[in-house]
N, C-alpha and C. Protein backbone atom coordinates (compact mmCIF):
# COMPACT_ATOMS: atom_id res chain seq x y z
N UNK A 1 -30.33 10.39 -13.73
CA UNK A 1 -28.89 10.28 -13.63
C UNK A 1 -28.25 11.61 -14.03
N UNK A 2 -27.24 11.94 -13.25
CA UNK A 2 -26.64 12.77 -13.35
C UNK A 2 -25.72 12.40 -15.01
N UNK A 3 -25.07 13.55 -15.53
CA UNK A 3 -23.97 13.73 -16.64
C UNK A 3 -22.72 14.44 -16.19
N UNK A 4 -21.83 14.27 -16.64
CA UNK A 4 -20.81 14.97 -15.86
C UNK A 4 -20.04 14.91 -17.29
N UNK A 5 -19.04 15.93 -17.22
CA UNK A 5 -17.58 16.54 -18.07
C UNK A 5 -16.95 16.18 -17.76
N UNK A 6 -15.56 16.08 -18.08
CA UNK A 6 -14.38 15.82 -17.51
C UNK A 6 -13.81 16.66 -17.29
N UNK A 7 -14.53 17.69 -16.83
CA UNK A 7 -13.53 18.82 -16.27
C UNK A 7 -12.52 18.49 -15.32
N UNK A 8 -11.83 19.64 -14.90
CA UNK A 8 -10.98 19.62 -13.67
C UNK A 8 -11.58 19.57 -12.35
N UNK A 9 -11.44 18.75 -11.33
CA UNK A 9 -12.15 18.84 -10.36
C UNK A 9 -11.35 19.85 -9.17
N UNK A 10 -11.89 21.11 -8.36
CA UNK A 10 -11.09 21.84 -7.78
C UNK A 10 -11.19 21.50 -5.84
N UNK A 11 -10.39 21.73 -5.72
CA UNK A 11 -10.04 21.12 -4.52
C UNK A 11 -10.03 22.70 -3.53
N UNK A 12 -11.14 22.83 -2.04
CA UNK A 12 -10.93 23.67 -1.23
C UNK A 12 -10.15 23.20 0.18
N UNK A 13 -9.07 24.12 0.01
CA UNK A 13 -7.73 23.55 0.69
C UNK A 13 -8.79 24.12 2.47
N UNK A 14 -9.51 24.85 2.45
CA UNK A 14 -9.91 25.50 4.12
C UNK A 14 -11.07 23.74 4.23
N UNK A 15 -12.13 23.32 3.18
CA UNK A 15 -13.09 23.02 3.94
C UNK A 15 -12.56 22.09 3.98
N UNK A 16 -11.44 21.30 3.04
CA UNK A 16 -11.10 19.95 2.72
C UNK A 16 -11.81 18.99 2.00
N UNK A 17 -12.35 19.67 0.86
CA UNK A 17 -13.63 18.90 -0.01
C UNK A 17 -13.41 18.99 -1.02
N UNK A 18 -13.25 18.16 -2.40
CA UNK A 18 -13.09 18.49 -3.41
C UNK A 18 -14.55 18.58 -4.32
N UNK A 19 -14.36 19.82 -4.93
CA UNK A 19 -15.51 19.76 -5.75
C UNK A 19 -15.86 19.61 -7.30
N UNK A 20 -16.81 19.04 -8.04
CA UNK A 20 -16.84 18.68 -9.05
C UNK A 20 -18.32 18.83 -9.76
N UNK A 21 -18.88 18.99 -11.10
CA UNK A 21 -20.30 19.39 -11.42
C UNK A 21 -20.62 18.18 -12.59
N UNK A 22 -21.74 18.22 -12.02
CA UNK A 22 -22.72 17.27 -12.59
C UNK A 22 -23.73 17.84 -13.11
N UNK A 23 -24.24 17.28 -14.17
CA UNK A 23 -25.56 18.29 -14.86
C UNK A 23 -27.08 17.23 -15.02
N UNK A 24 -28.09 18.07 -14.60
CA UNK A 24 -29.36 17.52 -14.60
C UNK A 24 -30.17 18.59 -15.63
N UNK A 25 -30.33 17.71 -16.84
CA UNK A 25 -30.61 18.07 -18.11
C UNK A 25 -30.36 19.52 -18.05
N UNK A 26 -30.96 20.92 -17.57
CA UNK A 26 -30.30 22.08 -17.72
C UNK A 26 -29.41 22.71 -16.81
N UNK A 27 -29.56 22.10 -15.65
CA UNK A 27 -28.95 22.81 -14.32
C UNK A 27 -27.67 21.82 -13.78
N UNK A 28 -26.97 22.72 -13.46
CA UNK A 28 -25.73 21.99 -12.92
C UNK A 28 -25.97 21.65 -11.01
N UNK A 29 -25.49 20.61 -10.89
CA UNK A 29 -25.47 20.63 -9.85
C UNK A 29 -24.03 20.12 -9.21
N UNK A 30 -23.54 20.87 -8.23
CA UNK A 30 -22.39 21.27 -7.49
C UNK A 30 -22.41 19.60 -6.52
N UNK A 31 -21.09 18.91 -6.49
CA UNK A 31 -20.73 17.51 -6.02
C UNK A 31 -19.57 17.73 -4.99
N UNK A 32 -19.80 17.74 -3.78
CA UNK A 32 -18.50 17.61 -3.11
C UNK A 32 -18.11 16.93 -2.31
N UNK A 33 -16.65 16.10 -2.23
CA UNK A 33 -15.91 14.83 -2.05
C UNK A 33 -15.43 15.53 -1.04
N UNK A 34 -15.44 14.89 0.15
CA UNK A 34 -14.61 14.72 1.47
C UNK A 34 -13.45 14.29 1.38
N UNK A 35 -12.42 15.29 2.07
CA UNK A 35 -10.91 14.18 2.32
C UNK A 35 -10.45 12.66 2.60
N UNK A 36 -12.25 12.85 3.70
CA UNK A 36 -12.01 11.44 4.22
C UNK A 36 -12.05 10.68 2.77
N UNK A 37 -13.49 10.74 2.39
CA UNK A 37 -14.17 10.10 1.44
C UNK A 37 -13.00 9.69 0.21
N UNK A 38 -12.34 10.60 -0.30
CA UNK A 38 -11.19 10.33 -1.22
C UNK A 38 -10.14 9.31 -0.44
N UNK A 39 -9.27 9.60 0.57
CA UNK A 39 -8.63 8.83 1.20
C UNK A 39 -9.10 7.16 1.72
N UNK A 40 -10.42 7.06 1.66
CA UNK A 40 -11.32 5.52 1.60
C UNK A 40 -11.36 4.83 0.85
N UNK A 41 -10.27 5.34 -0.74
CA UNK A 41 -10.20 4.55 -1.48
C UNK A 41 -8.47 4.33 -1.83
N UNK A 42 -7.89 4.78 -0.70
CA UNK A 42 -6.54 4.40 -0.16
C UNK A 42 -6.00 3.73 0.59
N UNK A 43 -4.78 3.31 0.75
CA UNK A 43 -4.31 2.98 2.12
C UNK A 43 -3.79 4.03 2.98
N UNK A 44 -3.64 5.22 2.49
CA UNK A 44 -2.58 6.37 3.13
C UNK A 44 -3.59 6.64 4.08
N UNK A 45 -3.38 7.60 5.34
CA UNK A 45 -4.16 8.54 6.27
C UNK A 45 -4.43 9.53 5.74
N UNK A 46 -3.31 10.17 4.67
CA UNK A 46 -3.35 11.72 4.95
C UNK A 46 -2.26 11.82 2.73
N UNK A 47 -2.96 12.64 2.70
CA UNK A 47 -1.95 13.53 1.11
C UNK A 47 -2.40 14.58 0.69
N UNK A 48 -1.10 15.07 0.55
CA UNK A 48 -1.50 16.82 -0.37
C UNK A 48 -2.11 16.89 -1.16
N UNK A 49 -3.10 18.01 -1.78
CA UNK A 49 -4.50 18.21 -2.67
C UNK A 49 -3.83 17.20 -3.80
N UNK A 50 -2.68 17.85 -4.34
CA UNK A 50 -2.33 16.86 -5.80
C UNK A 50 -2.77 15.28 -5.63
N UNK A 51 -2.11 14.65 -4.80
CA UNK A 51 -2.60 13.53 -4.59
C UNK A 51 -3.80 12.87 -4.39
N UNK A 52 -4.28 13.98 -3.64
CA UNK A 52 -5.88 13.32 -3.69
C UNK A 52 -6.56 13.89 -4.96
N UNK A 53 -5.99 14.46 -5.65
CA UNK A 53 -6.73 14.85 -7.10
C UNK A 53 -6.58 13.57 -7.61
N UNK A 54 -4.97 13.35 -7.99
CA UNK A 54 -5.00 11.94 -8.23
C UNK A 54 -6.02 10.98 -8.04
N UNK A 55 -5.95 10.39 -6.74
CA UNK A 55 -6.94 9.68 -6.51
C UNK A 55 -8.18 9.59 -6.73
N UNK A 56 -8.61 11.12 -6.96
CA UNK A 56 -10.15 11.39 -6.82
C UNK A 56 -10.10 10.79 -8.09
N UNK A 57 -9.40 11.02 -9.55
CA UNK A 57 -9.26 10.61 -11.07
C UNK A 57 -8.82 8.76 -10.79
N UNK A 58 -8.20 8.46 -10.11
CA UNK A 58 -8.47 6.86 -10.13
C UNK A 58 -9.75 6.20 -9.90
N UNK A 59 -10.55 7.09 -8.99
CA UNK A 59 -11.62 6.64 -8.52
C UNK A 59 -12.83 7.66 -9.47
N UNK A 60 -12.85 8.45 -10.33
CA UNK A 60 -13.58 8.91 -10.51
C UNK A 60 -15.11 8.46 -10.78
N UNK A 61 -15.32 7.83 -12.11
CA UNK A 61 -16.46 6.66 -11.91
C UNK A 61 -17.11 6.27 -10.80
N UNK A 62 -16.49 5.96 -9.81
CA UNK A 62 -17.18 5.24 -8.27
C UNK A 62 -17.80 6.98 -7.90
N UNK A 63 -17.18 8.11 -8.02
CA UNK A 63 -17.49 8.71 -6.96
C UNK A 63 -18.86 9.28 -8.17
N UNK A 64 -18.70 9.85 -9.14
CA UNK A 64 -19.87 10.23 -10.09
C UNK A 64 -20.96 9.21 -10.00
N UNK A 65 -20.69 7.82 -10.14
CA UNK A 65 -21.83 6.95 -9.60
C UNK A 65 -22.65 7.42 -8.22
N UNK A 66 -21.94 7.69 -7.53
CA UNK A 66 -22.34 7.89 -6.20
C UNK A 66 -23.23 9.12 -6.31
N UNK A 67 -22.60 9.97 -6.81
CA UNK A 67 -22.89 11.51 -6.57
C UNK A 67 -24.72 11.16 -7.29
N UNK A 68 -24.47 10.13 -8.62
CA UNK A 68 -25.76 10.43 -9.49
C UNK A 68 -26.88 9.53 -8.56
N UNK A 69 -26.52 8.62 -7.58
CA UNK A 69 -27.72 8.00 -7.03
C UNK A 69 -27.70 8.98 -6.06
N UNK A 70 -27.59 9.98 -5.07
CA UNK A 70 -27.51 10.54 -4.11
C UNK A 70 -28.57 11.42 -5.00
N UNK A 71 -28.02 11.91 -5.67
CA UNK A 71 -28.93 13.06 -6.30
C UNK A 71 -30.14 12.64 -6.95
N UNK A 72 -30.64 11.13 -7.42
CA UNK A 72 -31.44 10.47 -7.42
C UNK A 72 -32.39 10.46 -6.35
N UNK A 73 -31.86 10.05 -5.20
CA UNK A 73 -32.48 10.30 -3.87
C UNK A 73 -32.92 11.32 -3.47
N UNK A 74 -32.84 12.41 -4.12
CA UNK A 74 -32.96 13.75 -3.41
C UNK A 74 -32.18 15.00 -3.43
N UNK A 75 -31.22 14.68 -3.50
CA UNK A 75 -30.21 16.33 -3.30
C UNK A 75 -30.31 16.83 -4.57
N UNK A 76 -30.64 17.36 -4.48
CA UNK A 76 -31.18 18.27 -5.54
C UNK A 76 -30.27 19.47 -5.86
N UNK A 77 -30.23 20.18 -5.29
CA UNK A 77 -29.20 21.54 -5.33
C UNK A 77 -27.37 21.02 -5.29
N UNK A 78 -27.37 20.30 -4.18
CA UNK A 78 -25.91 20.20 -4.10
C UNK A 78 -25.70 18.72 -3.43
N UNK A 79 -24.57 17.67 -3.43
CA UNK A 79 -24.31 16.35 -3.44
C UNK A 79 -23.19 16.43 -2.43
N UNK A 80 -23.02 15.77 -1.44
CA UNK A 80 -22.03 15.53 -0.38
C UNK A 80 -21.93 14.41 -0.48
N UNK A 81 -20.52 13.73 -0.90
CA UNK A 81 -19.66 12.25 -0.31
C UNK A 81 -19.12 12.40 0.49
N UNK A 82 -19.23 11.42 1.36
CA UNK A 82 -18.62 11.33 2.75
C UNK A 82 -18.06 9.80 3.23
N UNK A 83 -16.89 9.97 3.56
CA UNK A 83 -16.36 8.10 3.87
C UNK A 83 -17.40 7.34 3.59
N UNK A 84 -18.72 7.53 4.40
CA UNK A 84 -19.66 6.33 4.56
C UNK A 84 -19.92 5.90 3.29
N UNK A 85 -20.40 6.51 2.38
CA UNK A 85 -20.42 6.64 0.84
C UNK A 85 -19.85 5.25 0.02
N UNK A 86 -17.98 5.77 0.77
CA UNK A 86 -17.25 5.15 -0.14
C UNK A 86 -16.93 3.25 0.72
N UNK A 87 -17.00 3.57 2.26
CA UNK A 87 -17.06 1.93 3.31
C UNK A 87 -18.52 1.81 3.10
N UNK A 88 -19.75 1.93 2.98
CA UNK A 88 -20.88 0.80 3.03
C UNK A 88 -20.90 -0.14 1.78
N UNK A 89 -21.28 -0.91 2.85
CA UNK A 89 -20.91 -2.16 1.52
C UNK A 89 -21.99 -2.02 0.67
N UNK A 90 -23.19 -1.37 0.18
CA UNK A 90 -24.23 -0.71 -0.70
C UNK A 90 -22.82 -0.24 -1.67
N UNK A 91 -22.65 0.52 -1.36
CA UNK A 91 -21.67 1.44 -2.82
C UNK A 91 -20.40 0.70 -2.66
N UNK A 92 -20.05 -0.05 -2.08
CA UNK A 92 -18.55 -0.73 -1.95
C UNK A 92 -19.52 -1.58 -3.53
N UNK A 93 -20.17 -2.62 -3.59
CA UNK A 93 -20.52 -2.93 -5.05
C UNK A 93 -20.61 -2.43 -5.73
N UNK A 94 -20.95 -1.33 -6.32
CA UNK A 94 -20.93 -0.10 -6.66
C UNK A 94 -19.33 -0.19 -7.44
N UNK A 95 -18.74 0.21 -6.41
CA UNK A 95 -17.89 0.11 -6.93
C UNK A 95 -16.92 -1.19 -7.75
N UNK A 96 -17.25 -1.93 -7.32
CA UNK A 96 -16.62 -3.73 -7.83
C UNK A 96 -17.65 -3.52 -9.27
N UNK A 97 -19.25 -3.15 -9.28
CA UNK A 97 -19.72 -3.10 -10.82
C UNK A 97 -18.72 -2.26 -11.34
N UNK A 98 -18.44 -1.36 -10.54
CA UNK A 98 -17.20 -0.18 -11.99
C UNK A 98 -16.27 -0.52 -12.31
N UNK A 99 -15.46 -1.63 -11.50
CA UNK A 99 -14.60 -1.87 -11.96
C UNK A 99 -14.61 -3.26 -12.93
N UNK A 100 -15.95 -3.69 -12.93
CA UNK A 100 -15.97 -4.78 -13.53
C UNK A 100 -16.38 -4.64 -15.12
N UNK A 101 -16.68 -3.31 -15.19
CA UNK A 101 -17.64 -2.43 -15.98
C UNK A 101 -16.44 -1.62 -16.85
N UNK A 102 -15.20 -1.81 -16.38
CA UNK A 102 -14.47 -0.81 -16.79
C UNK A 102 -13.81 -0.87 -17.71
């Protein structure tokens, strides 16, 4: 399992991904959240970085869960969320444990 800080998570306005670090006992490894992927835990289409910072911090838990089984699986160097992530019903529980958990 991944560990994570509560740092600030920074948002790249060109790729549209927000990024965030997770640490595997010495090495950090680099996590990055899709627009879509943030917006899948909305009703909106579309919001400016602030907002989806927001969001990304409502949802944070779900998405660090995510990031730490992905990287479980394999990604090793670097972690991509992507909508599917946040709609398969696999991590849709996922998320209902976090919030049940919370």
């Amino acid at each position: 399992m991944l560990r994570f800080l509560n740092e600030t998570p920074v948002y790249n306005f060109d790729l549209e991904r927000l990024r965030f670090v997770g640490f595997d006992r010495d090495r950090h490894v680099v996590c990055r959240v899709t627009k879509d992927a943030i917006l899948a835990c909305t009703d909106a289409n579309d919001a400016p970085a602030s907002e989806l910072l927001k969001i990304f911090e409502r949802n944070r838990r779900l998405f660090e869960d995510i990031a730490s089984i992905e990287h479980a699986a394999g990604s090793r160097e670097e972690v991509y969320i992507e909508r599917f992530h946040v709609e398969h019903p696999w991590f849709r529980n996922v998320q209902t444990r976090v919030a049940v958990n919370a």
